[in-house]
Structures are given as C-alpha cells and as structure tokens.
C-alpha atoms as a PDB file:
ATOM      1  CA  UNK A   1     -53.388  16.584  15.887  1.00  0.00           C
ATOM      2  CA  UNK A   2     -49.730  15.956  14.490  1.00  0.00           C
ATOM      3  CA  UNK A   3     -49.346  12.412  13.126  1.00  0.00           C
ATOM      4  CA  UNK A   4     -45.979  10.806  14.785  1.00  0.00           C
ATOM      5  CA  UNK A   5     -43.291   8.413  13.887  1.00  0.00           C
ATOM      6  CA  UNK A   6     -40.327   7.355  15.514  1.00  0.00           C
ATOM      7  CA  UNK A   7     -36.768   6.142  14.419  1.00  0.00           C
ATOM      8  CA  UNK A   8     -33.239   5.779  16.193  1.00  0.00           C
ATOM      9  CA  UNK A   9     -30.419   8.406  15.861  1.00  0.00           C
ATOM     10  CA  UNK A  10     -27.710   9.834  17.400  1.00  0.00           C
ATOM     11  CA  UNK A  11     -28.308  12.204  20.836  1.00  0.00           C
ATOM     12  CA  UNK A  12     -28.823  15.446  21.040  1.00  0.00           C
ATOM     13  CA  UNK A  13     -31.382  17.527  23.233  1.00  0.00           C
ATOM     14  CA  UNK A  14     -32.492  19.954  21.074  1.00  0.00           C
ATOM     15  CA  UNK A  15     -35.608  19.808  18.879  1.00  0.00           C
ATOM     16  CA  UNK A  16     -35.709  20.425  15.315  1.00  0.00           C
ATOM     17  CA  UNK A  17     -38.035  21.739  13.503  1.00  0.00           C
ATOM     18  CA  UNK A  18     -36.959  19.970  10.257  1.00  0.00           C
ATOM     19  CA  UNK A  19     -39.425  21.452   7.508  1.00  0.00           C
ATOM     20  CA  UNK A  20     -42.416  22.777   7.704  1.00  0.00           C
ATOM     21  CA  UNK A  21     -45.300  20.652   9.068  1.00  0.00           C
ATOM     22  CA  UNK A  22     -42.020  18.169  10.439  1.00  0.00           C
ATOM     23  CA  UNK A  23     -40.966  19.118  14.158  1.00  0.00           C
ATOM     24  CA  UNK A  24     -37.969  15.760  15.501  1.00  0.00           C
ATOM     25  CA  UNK A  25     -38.079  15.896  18.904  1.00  0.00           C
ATOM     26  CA  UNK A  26     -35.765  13.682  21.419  1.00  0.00           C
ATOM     27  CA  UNK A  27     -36.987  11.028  23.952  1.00  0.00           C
ATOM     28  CA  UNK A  28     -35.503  11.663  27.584  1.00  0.00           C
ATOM     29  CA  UNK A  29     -36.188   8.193  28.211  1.00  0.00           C
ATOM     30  CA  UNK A  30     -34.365   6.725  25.410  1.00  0.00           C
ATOM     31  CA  UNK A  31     -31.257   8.948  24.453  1.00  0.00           C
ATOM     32  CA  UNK A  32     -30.867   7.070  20.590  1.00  0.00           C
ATOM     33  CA  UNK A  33     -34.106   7.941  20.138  1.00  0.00           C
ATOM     34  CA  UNK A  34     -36.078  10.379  17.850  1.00  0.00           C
ATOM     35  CA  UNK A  35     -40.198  11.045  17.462  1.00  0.00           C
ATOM     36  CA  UNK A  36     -41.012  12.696  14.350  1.00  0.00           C
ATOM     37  CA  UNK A  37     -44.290  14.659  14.420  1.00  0.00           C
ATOM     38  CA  UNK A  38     -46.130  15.671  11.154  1.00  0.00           C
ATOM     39  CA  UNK A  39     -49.028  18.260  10.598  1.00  0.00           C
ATOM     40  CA  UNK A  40     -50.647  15.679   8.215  1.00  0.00           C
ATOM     41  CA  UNK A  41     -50.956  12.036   7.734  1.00  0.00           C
ATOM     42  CA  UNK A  42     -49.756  12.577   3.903  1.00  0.00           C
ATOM     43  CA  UNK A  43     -46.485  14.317   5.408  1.00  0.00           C
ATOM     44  CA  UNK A  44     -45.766  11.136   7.701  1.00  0.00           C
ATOM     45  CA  UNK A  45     -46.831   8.944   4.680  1.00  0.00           C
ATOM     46  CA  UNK A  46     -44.113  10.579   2.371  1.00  0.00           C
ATOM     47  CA  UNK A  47     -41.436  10.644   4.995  1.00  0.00           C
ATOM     48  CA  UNK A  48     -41.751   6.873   5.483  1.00  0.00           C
ATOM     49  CA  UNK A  49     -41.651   6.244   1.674  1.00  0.00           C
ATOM     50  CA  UNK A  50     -38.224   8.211   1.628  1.00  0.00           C
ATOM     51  CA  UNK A  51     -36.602   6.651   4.185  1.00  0.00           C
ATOM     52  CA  UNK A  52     -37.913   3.029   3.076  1.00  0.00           C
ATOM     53  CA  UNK A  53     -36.334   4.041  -0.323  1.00  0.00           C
ATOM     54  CA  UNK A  54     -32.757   5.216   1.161  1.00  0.00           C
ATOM     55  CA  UNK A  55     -30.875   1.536   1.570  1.00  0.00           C
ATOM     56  CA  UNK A  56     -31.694   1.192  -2.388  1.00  0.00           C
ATOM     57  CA  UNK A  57     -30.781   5.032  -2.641  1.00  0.00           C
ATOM     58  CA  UNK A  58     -27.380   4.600  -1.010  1.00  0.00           C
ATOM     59  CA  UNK A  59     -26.818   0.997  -2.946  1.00  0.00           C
ATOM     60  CA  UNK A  60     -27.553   2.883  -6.483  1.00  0.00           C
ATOM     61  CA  UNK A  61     -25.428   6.156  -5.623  1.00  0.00           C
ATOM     62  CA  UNK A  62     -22.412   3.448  -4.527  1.00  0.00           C
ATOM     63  CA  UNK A  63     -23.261   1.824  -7.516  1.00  0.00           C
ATOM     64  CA  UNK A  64     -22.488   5.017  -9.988  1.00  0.00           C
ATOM     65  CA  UNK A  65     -19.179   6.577  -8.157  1.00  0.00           C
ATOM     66  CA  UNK A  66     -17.778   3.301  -8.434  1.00  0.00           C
ATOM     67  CA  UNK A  67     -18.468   3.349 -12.334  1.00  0.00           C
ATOM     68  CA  UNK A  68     -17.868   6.894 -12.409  1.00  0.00           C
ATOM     69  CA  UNK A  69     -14.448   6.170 -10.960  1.00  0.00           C
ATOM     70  CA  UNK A  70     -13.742   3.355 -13.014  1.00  0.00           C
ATOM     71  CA  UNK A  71     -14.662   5.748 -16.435  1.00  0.00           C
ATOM     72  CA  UNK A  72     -12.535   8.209 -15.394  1.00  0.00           C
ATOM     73  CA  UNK A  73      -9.286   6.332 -15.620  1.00  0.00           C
ATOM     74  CA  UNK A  74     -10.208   3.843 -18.604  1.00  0.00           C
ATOM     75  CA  UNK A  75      -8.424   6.107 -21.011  1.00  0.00           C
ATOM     76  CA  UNK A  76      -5.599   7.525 -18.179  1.00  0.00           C
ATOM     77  CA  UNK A  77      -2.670   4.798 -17.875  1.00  0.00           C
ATOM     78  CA  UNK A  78      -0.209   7.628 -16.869  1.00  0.00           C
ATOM     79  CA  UNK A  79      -2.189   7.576 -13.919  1.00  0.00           C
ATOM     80  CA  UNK A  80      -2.096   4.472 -12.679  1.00  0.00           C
ATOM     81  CA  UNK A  81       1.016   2.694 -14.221  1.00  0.00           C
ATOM     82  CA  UNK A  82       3.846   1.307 -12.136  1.00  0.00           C
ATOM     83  CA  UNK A  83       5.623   4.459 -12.318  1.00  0.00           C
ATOM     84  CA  UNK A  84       3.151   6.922 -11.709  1.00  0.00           C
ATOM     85  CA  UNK A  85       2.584   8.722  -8.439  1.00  0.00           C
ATOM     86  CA  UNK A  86      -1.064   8.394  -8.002  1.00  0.00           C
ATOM     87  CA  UNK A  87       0.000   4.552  -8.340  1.00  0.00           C
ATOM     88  CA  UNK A  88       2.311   4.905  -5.540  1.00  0.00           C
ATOM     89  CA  UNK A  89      -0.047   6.663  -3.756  1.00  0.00           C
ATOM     90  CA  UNK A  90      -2.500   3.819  -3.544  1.00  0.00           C
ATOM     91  CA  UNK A  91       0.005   1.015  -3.015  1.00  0.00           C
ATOM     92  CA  UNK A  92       1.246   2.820   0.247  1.00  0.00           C
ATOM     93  CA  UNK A  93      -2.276   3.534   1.046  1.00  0.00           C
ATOM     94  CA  UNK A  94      -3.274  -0.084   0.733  1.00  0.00           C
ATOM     95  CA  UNK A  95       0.042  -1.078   3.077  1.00  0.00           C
ATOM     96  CA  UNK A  96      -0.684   1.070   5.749  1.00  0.00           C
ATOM     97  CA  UNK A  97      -4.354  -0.451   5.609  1.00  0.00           C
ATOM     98  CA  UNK A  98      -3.013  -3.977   5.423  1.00  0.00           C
ATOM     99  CA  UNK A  99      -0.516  -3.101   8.361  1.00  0.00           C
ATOM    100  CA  UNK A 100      -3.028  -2.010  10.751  1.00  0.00           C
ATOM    101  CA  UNK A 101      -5.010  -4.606  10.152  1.00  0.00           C
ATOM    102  CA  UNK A 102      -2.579  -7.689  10.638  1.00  0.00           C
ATOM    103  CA  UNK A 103       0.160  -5.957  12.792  1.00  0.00           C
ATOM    104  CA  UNK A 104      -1.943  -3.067  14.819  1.00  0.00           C
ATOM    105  CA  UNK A 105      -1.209  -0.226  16.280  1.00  0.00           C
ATOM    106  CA  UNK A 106      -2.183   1.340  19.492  1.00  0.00           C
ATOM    107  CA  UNK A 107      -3.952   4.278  21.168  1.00  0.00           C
ATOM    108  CA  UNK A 108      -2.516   6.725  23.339  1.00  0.00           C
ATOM    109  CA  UNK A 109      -5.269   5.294  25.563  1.00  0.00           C
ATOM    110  CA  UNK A 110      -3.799   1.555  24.923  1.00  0.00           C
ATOM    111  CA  UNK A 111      -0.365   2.775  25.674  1.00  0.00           C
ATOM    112  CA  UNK A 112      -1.302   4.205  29.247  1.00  0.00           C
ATOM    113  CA  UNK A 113      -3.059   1.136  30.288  1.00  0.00           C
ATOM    114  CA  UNK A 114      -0.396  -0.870  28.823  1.00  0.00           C
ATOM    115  CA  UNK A 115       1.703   0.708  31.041  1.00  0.00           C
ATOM    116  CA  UNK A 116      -0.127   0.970  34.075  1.00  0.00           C
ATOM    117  CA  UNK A 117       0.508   4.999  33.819  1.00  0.00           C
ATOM    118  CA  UNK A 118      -1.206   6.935  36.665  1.00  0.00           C
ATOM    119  CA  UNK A 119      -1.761   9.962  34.791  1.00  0.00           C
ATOM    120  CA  UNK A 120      -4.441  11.998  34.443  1.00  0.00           C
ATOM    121  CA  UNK A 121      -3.925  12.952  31.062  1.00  0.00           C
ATOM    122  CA  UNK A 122      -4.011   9.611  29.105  1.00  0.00           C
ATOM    123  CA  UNK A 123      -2.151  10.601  26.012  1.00  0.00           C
ATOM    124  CA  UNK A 124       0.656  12.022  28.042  1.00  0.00           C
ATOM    125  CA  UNK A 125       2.691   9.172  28.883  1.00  0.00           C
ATOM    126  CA  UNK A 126       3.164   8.238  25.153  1.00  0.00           C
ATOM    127  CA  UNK A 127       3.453  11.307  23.739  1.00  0.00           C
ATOM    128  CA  UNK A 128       6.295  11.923  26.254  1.00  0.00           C
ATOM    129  CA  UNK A 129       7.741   8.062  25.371  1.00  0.00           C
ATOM    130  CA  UNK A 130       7.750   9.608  21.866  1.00  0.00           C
ATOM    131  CA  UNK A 131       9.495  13.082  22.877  1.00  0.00           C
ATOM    132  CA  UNK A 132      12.344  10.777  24.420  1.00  0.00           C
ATOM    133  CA  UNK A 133      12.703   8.491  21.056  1.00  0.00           C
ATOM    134  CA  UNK A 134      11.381   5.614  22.967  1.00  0.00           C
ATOM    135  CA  UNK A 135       8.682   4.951  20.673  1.00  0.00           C
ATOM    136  CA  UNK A 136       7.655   5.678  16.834  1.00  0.00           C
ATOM    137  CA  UNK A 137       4.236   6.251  16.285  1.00  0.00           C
ATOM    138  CA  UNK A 138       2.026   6.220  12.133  1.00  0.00           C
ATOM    139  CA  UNK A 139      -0.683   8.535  11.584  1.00  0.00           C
ATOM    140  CA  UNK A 140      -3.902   6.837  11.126  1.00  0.00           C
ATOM    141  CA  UNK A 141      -7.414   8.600  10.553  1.00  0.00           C
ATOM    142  CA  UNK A 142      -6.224  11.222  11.582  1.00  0.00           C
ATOM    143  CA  UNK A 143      -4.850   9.495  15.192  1.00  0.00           C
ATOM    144  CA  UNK A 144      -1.684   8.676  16.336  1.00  0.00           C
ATOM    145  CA  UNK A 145      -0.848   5.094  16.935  1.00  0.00           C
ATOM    146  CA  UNK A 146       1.833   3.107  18.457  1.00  0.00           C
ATOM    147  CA  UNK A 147       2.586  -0.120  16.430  1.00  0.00           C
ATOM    148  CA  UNK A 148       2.451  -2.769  18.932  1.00  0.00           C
ATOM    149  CA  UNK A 149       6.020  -4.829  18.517  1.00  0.00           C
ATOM    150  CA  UNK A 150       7.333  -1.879  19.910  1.00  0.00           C
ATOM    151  CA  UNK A 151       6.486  -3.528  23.449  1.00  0.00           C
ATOM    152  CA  UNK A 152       7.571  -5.519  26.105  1.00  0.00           C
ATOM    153  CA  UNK A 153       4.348  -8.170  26.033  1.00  0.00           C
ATOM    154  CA  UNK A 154       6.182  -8.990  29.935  1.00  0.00           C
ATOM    155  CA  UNK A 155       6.205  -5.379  31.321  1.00  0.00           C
ATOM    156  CA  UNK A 156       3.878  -3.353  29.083  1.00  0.00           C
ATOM    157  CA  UNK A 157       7.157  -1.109  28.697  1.00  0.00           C
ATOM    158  CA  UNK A 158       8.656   0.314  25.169  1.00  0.00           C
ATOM    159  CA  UNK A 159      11.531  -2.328  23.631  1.00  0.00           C
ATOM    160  CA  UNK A 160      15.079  -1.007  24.156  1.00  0.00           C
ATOM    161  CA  UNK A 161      16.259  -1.239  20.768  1.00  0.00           C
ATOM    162  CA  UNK A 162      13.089   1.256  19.319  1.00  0.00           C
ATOM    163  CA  UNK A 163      15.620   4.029  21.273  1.00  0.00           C
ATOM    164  CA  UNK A 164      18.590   2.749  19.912  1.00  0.00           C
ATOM    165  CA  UNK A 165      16.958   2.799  16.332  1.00  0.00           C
ATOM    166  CA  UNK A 166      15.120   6.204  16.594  1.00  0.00           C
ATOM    167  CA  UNK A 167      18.414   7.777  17.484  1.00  0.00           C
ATOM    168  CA  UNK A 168      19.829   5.927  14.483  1.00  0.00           C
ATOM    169  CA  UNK A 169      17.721   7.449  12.314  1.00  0.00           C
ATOM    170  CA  UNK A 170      17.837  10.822  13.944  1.00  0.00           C
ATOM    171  CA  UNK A 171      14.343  11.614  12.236  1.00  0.00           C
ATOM    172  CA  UNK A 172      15.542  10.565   8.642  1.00  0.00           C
ATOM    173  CA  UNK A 173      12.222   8.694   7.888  1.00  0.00           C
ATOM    174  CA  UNK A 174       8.928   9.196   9.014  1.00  0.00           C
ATOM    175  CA  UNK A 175       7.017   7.305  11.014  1.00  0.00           C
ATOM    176  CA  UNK A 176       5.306   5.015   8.592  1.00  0.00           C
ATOM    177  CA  UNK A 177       8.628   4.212   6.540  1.00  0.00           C
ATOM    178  CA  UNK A 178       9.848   3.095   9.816  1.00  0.00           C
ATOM    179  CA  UNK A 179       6.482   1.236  10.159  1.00  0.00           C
ATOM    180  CA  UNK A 180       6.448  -0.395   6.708  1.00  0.00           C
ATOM    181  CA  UNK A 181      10.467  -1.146   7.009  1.00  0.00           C
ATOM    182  CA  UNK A 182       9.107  -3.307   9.772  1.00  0.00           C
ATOM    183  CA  UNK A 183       7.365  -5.319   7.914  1.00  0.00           C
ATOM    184  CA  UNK A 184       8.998  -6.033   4.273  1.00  0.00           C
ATOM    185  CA  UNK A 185      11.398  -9.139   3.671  1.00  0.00           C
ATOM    186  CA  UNK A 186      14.768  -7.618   4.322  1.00  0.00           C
ATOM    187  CA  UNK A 187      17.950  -9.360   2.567  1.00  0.00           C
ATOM    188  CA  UNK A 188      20.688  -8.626   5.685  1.00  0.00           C
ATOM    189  CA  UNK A 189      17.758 -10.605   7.175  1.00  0.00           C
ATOM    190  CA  UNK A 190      17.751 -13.903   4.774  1.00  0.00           C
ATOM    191  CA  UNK A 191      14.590 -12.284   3.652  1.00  0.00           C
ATOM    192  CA  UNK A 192      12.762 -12.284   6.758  1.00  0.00           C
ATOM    193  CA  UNK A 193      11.323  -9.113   8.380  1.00  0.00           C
ATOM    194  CA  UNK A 194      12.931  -7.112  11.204  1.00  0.00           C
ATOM    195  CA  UNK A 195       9.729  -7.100  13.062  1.00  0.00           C
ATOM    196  CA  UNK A 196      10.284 -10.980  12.934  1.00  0.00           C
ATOM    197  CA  UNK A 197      13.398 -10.639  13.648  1.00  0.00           C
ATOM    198  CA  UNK A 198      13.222  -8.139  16.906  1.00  0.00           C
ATOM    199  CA  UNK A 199      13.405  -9.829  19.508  1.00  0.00           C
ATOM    200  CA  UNK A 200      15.420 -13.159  18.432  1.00  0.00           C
ATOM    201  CA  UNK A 201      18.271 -11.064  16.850  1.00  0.00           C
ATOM    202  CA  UNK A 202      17.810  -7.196  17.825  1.00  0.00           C
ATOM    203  CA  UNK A 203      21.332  -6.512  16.986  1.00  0.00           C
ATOM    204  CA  UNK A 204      21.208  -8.115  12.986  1.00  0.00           C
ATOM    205  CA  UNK A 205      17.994  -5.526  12.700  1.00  0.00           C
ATOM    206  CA  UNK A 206      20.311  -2.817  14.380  1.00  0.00           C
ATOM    207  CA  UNK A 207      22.657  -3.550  11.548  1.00  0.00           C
ATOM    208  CA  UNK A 208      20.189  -4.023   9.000  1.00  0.00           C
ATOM    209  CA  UNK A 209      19.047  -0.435  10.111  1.00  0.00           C
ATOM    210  CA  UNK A 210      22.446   0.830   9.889  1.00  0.00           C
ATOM    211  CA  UNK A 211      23.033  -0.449   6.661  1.00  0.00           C
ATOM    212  CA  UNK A 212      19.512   0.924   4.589  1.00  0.00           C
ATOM    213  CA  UNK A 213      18.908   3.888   6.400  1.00  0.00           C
ATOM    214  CA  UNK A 214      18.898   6.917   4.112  1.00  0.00           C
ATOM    215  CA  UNK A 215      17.992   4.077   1.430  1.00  0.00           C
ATOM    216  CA  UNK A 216      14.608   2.550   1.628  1.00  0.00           C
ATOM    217  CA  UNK A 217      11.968   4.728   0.161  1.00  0.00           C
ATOM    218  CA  UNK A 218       8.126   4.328   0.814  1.00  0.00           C
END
C-alpha cells in the first residue's frame, strides 16, 4: 500500500508520475491541493527531509549569487563607474522601479474601468487612447502601463495636455523618458517637477516641454 503525503501547489488536473515509486495526484475537492503517494515509507521519509531542507536550500543558494555577484565586479570599476553603461543601466532600472512604486501606473484593465468603457475587449479602449496620442504608456514586466497623472481623477478621462505633449514630441522619446521627465526637478519649473506642476500650470510644462525636448536623455 503506497504511503501518502500531501502539500499545496498550483492547479492542474493531470497526475504525475514524478519518479519512480512517486505518483502527485490532484484533489477535486481542493484545487491548490496535491497528494503525493510513495511505494515505500523510506521514499515518503526522504521526500519530507528534502522539502524540510529547501527554505535553508533557497536561503544558502541566495546567499552565494549574491557573493558571486559581488566577486565578479570587485576588480571591474569600468563596469560600474559613473560613466559606464552597465552603470546607467542600473540607475534607470532602479528609477523606473522607484517610479512605479511612488507614482504608479495602470493596467489596460484599470484604464477601462477608469473609464467606465463598455467594451468587450478590456485593453481596447487604451490601446486605442494610445493610437490617438491621448495617452503615453512605460513598459513594465513585460506589461504596458498607463502612469496615472495622466487622468482626470473627476471624469476617469485622459488630461488634455498628454495630447498636446505627445504631438509635441511626435515620438522623439520613448515612453519611459517621457515617464521619468515627469518626475525630475525641472529648472523652467523653479526646480519642481512637471508632474507637480500639471495641473496648476499645464501651459509652463507645455513650455518646459518645448524647450528640452530633443534634450533630456534617460
């Protein structure tokens, strides 16, 4: 008689036969759910010991990229002084993270709901918004998102001035220079940013615009 153990993972309704003497098999009942059933009481005994071991596994293998990581550029400044690219590289990395995290970004999902859109197809509303240069969207794990001062917060409904400034730019940057623009301390603005600055004074960021585009590098 085959010796059993359960544990939780993700849904599927096939069953496995993982090795031999190990058969996973899925519980109708609960969909996260996975029985394990061994040939022998020694098989169960050493699959519990491995996955009792794999937190301490996982912390130890974390543990040695990290210092692997850290050896590899010890003796490498070309790679990651001020002027390099890999330097660069990171910096913009760690932006976008930073801007998606304190600004955010939405969904093509988000947008529809935002704006009460009726159709079917839930990403087709902004990616039409987009088509007409009513809206700028960032890639983002492998998404795209809609940073969210781009909105009305009254009517759900893309800002004016995004048109105005899209057609400005007539595709000149990308998205996340546009994005990151947003967001840095701009001089035309006594050092505030135009995000800030958006709604209070649309036309100064207009200008602003006007005056950096083909400038401002990311």
């Amino acid at each position: 008689m085959r010796e059993q153990q359960t544990v939780n993972k993700g849904h599927t309704n096939a069953n496995l036969r993982l090795l031999d003497g190990v058969v996973a098999q899925w519980v109708d009942e609960e969909p996260n759910r996975l029985e394990l059933f061994f040939d022998t009481p020694a098989l169960r005994d050493e699959a519990i010991a491995v996955l009792q071991n794999l937190p301490q596994f996982h912390h130890e293998l974390r543990q040695r990229s990290i210092g692997s990581a850290i050896g590899f550029f010890e003796d490498k400044p070309e790679i990651y002084n001020h002027d390099s690219l890999a330097f660069h590289i990171l910096q913009n990395a760690r932006m976008r993270h930073e801007f998606m995290r304190e600004v955010g970004a939405l969904t093509s999902q988000d947008v529809a709901e935002l704006s009460q859109s009726q159709a079917k197809n839930r990403a087709a509303h902004a990616h039409r918004a987009k088509t007409e240069n009513k809206l700028f969207a960032v890639e983002y794990q492998g998404d795209q998102r809609y940073p969210a001062f781009q909105f009305d917060a009254q009517t759900g409904k893309p800002k004016p001035i995004i048109k105005q400034m899209l057609e400005l730019l007539n595709s000149q940057w990308s998205g996340w220079q546009l994005a990151l623009w947003f967001v840095t301390p701009n001089g035309y603005l006594d050092d505030e940013t135009p995000m800030d600055r958006l709604d209070a004074a649309p036309d100064a960021v207009m200008e602003a615009l006007r005056k950096e585009a083909g400038e401002v590098e990311f």
